[in-house]
N, C-alpha and C. Protein backbone atom coordinates (compact mmCIF):
# COMPACT_ATOMS: atom_id res chain seq x y z
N UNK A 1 99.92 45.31 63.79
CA UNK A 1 99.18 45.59 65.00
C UNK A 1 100.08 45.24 66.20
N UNK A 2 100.22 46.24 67.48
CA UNK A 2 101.14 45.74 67.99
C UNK A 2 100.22 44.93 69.12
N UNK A 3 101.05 44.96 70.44
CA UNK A 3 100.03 44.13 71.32
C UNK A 3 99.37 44.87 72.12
N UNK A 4 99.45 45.71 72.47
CA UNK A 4 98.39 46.86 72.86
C UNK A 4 97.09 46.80 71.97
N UNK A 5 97.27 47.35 70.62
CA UNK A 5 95.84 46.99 70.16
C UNK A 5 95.80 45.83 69.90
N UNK A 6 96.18 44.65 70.08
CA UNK A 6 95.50 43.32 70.21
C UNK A 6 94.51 43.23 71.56
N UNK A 7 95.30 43.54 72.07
CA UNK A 7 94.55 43.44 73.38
C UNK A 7 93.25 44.30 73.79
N UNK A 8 93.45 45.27 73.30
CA UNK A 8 92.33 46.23 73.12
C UNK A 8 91.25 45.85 71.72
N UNK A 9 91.69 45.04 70.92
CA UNK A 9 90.61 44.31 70.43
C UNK A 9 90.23 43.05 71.07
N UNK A 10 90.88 42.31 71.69
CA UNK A 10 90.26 41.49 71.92
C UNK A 10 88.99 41.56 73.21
N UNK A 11 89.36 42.91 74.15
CA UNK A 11 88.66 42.64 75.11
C UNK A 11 87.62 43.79 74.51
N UNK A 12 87.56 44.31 73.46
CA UNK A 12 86.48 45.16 73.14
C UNK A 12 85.30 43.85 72.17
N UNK A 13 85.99 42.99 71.89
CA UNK A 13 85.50 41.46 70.93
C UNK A 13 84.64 40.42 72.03
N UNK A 14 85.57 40.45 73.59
CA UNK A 14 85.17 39.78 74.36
C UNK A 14 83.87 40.40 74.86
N UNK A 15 83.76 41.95 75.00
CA UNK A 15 83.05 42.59 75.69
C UNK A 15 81.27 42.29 74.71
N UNK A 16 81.99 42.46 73.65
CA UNK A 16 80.71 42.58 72.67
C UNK A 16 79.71 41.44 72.79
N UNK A 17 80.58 39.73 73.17
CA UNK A 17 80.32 38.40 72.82
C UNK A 17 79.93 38.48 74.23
N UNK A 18 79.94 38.90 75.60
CA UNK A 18 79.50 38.83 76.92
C UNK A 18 78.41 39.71 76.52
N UNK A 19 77.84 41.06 76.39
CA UNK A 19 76.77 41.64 76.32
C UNK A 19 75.84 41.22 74.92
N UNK A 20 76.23 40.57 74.06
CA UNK A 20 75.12 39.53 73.21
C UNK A 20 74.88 38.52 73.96
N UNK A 21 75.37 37.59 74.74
CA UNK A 21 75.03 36.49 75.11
C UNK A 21 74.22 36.89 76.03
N UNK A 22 74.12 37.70 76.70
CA UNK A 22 73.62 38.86 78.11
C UNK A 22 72.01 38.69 77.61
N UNK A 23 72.18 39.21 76.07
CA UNK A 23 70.63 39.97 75.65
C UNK A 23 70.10 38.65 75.15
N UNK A 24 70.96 37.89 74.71
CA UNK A 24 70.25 36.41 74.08
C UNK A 24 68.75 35.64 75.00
N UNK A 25 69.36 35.63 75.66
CA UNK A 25 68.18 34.79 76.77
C UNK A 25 67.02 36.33 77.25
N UNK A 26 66.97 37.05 77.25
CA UNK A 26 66.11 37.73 77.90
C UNK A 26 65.12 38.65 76.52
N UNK A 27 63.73 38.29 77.41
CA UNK A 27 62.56 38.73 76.44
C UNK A 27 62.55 39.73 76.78
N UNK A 28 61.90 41.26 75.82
CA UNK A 28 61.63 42.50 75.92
C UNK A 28 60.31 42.57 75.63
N UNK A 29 59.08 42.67 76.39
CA UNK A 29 57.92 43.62 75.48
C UNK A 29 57.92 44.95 75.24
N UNK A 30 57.40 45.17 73.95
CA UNK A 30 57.37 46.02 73.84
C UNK A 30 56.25 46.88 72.66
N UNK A 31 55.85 47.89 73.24
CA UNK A 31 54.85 48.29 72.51
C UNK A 31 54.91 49.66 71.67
N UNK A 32 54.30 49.07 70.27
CA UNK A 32 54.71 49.85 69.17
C UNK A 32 53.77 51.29 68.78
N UNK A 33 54.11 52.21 68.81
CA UNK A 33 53.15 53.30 68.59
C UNK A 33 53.25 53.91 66.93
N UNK A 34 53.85 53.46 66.12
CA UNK A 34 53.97 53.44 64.45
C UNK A 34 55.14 54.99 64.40
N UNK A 35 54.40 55.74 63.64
CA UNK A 35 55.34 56.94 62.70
C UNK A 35 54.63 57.71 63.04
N UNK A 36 55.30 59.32 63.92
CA UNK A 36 55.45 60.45 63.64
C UNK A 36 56.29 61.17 62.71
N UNK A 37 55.17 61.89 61.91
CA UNK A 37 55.84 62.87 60.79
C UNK A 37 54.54 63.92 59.43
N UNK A 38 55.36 64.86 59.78
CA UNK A 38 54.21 65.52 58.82
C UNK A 38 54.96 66.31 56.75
N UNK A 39 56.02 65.06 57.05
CA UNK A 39 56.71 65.36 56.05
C UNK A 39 56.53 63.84 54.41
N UNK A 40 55.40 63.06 55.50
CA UNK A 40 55.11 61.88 54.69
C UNK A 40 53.49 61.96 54.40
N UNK A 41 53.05 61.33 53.17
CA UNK A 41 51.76 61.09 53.08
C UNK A 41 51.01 60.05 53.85
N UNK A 42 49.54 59.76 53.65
CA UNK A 42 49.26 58.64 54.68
C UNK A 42 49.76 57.33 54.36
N UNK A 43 50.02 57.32 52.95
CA UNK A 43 50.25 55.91 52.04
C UNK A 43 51.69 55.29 52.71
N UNK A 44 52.40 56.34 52.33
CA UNK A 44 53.94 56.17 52.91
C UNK A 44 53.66 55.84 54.37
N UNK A 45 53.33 56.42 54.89
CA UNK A 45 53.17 56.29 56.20
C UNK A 45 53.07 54.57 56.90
N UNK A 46 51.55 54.28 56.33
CA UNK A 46 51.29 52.77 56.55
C UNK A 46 51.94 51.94 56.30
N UNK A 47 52.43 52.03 54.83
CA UNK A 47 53.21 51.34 54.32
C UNK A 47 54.76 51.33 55.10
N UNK A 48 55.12 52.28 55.66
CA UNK A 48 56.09 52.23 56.25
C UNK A 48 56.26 52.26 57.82
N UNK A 49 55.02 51.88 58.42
CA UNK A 49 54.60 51.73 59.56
C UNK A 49 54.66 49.93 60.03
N UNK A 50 53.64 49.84 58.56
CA UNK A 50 53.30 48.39 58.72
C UNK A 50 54.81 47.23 59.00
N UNK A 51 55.60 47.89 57.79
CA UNK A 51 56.57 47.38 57.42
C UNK A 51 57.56 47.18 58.98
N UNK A 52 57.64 48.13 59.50
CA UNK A 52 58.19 48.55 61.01
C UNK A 52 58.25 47.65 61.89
N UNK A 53 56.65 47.63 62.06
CA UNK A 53 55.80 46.84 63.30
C UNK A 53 56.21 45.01 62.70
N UNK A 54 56.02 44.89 61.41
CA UNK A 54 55.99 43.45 60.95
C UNK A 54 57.61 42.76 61.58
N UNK A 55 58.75 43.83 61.02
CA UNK A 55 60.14 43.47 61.31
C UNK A 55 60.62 43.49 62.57
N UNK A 56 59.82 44.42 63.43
CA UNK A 56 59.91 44.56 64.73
C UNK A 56 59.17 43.35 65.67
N UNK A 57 58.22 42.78 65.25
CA UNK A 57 57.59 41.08 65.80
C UNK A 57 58.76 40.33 65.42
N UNK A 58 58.91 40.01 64.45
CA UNK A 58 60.34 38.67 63.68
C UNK A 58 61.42 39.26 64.74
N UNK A 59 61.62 40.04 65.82
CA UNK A 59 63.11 39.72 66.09
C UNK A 59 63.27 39.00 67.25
N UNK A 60 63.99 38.23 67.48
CA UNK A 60 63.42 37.08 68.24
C UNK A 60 63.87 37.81 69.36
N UNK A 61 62.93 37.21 70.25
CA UNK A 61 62.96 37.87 71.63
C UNK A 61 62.00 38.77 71.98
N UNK A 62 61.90 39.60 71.20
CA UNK A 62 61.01 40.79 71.25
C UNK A 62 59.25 40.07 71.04
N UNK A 63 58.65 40.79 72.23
CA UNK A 63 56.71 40.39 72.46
C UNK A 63 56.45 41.40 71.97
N UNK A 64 55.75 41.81 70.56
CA UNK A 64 55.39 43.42 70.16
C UNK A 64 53.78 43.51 69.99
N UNK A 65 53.37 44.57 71.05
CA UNK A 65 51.82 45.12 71.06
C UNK A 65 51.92 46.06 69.63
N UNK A 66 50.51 46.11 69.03
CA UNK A 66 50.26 47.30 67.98
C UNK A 66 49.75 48.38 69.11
N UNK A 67 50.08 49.53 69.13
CA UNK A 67 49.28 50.21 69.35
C UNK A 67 48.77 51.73 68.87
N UNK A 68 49.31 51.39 67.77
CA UNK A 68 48.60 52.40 66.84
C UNK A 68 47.63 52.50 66.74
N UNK A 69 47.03 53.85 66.66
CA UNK A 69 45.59 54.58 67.06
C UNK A 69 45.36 55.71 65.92
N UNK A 70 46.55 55.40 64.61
CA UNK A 70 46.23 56.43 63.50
C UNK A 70 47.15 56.05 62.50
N UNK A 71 47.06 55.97 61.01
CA UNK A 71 47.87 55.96 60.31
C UNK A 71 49.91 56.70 60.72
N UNK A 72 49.24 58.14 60.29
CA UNK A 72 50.30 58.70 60.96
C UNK A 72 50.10 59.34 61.91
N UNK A 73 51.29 60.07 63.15
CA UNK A 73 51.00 60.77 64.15
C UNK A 73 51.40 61.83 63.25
N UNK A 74 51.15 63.03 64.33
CA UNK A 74 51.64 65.05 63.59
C UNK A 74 52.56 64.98 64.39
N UNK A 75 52.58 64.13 65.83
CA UNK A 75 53.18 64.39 67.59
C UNK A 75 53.22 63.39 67.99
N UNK A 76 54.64 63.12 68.43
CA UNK A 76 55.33 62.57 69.41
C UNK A 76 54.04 61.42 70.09
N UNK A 77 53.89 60.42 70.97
CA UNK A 77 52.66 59.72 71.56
C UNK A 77 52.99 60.63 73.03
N UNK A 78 51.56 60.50 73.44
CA UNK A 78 51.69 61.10 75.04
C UNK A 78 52.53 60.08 76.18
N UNK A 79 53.38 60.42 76.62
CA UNK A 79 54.60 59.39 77.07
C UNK A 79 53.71 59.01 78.60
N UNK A 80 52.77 59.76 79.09
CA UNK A 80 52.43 59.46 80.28
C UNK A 80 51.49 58.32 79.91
N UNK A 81 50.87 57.74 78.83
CA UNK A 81 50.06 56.53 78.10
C UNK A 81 51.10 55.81 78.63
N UNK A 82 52.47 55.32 78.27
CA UNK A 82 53.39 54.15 78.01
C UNK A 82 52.95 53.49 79.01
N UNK A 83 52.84 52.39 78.99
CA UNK A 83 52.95 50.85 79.80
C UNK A 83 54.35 51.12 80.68
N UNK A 84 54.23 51.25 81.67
CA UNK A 84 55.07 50.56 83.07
C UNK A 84 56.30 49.79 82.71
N UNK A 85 55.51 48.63 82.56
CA UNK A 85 55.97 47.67 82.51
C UNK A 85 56.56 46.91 80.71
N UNK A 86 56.55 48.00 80.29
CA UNK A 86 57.00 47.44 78.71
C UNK A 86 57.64 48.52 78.10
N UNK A 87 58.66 48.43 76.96
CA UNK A 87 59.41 49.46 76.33
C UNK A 87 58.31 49.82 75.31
N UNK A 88 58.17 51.29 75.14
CA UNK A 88 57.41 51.63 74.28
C UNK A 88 58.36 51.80 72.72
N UNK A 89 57.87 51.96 71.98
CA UNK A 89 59.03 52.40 70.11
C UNK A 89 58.07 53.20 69.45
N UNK A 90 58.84 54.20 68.98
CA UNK A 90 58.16 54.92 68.05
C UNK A 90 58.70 55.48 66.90
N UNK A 91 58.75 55.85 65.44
CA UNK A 91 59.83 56.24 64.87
C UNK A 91 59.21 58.09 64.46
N UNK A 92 60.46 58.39 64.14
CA UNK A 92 59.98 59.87 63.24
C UNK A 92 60.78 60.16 61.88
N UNK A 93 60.17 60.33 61.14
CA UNK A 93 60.46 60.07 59.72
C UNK A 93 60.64 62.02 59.49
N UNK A 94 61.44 62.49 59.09
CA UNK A 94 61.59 64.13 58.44
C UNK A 94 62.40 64.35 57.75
N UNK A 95 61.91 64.96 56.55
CA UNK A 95 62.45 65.51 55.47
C UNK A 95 63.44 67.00 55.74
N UNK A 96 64.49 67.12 55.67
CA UNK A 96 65.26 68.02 55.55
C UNK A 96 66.56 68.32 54.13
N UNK A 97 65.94 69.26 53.79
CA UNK A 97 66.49 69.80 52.31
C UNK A 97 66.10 68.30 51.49
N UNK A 98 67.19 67.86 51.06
CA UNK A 98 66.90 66.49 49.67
C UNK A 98 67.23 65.13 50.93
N UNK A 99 68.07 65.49 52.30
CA UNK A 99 67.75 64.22 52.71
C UNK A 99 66.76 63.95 54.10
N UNK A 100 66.12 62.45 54.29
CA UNK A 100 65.34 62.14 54.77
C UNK A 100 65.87 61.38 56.39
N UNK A 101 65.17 62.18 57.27
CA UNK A 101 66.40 61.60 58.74
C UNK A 101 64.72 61.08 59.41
N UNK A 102 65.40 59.57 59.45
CA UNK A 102 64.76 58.48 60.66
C UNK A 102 65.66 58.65 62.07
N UNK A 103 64.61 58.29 63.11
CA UNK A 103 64.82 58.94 64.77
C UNK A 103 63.99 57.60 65.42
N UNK A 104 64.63 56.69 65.86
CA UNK A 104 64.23 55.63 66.52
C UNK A 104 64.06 55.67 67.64
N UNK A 105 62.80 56.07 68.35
CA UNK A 105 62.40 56.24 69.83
C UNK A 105 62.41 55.07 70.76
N UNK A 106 62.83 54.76 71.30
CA UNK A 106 62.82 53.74 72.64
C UNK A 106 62.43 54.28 74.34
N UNK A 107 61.57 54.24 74.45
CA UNK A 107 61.31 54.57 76.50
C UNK A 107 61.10 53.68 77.01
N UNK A 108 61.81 53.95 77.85
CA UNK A 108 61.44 53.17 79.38
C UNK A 108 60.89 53.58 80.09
N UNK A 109 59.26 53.69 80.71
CA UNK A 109 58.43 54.46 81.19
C UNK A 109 59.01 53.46 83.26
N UNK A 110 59.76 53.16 83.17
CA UNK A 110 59.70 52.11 84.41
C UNK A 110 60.91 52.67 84.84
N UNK A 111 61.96 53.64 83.97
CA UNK A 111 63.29 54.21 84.20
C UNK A 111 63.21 55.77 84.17
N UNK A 112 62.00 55.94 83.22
CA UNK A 112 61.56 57.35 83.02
C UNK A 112 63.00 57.76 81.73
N UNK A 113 63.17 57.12 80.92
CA UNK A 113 64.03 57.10 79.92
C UNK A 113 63.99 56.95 78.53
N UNK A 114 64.43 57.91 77.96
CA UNK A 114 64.28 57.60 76.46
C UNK A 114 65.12 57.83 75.67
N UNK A 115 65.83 56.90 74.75
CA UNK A 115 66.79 56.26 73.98
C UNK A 115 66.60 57.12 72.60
N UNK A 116 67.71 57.30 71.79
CA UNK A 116 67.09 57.54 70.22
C UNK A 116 68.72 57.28 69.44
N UNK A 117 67.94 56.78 68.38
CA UNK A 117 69.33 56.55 67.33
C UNK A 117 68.67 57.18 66.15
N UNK A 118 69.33 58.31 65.20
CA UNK A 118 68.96 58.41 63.82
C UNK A 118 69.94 58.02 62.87
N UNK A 119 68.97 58.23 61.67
CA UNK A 119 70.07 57.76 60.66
C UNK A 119 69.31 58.87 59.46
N UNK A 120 70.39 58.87 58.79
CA UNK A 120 69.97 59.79 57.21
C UNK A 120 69.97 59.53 55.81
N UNK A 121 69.18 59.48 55.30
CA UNK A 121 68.99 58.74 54.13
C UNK A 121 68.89 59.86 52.76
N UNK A 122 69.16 59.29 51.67
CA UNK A 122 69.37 59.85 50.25
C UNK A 122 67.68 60.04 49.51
N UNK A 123 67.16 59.30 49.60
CA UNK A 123 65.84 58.93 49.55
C UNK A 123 64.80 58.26 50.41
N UNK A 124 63.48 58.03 50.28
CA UNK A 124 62.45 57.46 51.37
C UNK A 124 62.73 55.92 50.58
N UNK A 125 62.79 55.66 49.75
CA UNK A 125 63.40 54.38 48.97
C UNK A 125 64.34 53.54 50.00
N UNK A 126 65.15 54.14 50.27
CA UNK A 126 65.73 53.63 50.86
C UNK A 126 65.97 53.85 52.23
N UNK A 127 65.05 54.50 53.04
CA UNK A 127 64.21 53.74 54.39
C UNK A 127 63.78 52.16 54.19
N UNK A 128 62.65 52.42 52.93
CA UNK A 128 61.87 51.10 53.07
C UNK A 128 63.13 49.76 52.97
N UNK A 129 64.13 49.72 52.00
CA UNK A 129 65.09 48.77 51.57
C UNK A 129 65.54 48.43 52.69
N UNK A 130 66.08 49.72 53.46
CA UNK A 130 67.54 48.92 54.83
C UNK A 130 66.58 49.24 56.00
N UNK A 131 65.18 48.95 55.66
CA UNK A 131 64.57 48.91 57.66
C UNK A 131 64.26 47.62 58.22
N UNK A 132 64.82 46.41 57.80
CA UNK A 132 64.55 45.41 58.55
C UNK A 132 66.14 45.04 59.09
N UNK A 133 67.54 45.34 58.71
CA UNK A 133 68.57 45.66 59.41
C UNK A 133 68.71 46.90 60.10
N UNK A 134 68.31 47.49 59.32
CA UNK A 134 68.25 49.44 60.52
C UNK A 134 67.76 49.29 61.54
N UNK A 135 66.57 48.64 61.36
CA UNK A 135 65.59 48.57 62.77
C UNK A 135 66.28 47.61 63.64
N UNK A 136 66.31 46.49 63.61
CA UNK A 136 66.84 45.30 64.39
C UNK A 136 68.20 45.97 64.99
N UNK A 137 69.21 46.51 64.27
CA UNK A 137 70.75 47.18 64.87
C UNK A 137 70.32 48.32 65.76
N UNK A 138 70.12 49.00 65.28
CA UNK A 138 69.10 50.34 66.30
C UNK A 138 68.48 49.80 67.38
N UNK A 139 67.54 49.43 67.21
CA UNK A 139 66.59 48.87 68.55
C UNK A 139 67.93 48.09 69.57
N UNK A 140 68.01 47.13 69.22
CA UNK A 140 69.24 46.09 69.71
C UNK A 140 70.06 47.07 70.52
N UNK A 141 70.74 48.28 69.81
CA UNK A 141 71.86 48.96 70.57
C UNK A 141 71.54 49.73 71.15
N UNK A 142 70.43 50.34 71.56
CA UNK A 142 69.47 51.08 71.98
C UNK A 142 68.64 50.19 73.67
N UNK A 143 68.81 49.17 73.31
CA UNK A 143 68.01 48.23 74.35
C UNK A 143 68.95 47.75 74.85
N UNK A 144 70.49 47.20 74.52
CA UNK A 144 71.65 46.80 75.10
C UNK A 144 72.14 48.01 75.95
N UNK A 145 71.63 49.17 75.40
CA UNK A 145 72.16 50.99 76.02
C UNK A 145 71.83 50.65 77.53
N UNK A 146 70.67 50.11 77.31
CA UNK A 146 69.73 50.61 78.35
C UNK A 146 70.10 50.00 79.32
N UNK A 147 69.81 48.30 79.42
CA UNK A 147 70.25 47.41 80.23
C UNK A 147 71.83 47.54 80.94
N UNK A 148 72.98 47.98 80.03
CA UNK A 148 74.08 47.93 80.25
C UNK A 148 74.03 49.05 81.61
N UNK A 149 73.75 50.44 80.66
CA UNK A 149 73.56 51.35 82.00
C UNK A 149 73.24 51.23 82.91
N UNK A 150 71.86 50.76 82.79
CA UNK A 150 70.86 50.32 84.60
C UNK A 150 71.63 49.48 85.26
N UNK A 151 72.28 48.28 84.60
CA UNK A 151 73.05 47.74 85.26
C UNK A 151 74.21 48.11 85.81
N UNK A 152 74.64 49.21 85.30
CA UNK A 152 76.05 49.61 85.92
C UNK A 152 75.59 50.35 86.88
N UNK A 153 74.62 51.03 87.01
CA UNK A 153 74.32 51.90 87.74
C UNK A 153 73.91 51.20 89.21
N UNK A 154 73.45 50.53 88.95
CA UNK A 154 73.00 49.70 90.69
C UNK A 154 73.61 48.89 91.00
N UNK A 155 74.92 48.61 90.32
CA UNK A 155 76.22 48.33 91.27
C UNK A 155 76.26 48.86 92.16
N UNK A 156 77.12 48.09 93.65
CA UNK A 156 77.27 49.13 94.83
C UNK A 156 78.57 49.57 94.34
């Protein structure tokens, strides 16, 4: 490695350890609207709703409202509902050919903004296995997105 990319790791290492320490101290509420998708049953659904909302309370920092109003959605939540004052989450679960693509919704109804990370999976099996790291990395980089931007942005 010469010293060019040392240096370019280290301040991409430094950068990472300044915007974690950034997000460490600061609380997010945020309110959970479960799973859109018409490619899952209701069972799957809950079960993989519940599972969501449960991993999504445990991450520290995060204040999480339920506000699910149905097993599963068919549609998207009406974005003009979102709280002001809190990040809304929502996921969408769809089947395409043999694999299964998760879509991690994040808005900011206070920025008029909305975030998304997917990922693609081999099976619904393994949604349920890697969603308490999927979720937490997603959300996290998704909510660091956000803050980083707004903040750069209202620099003078």
């Amino acid at each position: 490695m010469n010293k060019a990319d040392l240096k370019k790791t280290f301040l991409f290492i430094l950068t990472m350890i300044s915007n974690i320490a950034f997000l460490a101290g600061q609380d997010f509420n945020i309110d959970y609207y479960g799973i859109v998708s018409t490619d899952i049953d209701t069972n799957m659904s809950k079960m993989t709703s519940d599972l969501y909302y449960t991993q999504l309370s445990e991450i520290q920092n995060f204040n999480t409202d339920d506000k699910r109003t149905e097993i599963c959605m068919s549609k998207e939540p009406e974005h003009s509902l979102f709280n002001q004052d809190k990040l809304s989450f929502y996921t969408q679960i769809n089947k395409k050919e043999d694999k299964w693509i998760v879509t991690f919704h994040v808005f900011d109804k206070s920025r008029n903004k909305e975030l998304t990370s997917s990922r693609e999976y081999d099976s619904f099996y393994k949604i349920l296995m890697e969603s308490k790291s999927t979720l937490q990395e997603s959300i996290k980089n998704l909510i660091q997105n956000n803050v980083i931007q707004s903040d750069s942005q209202s620099s003078p």
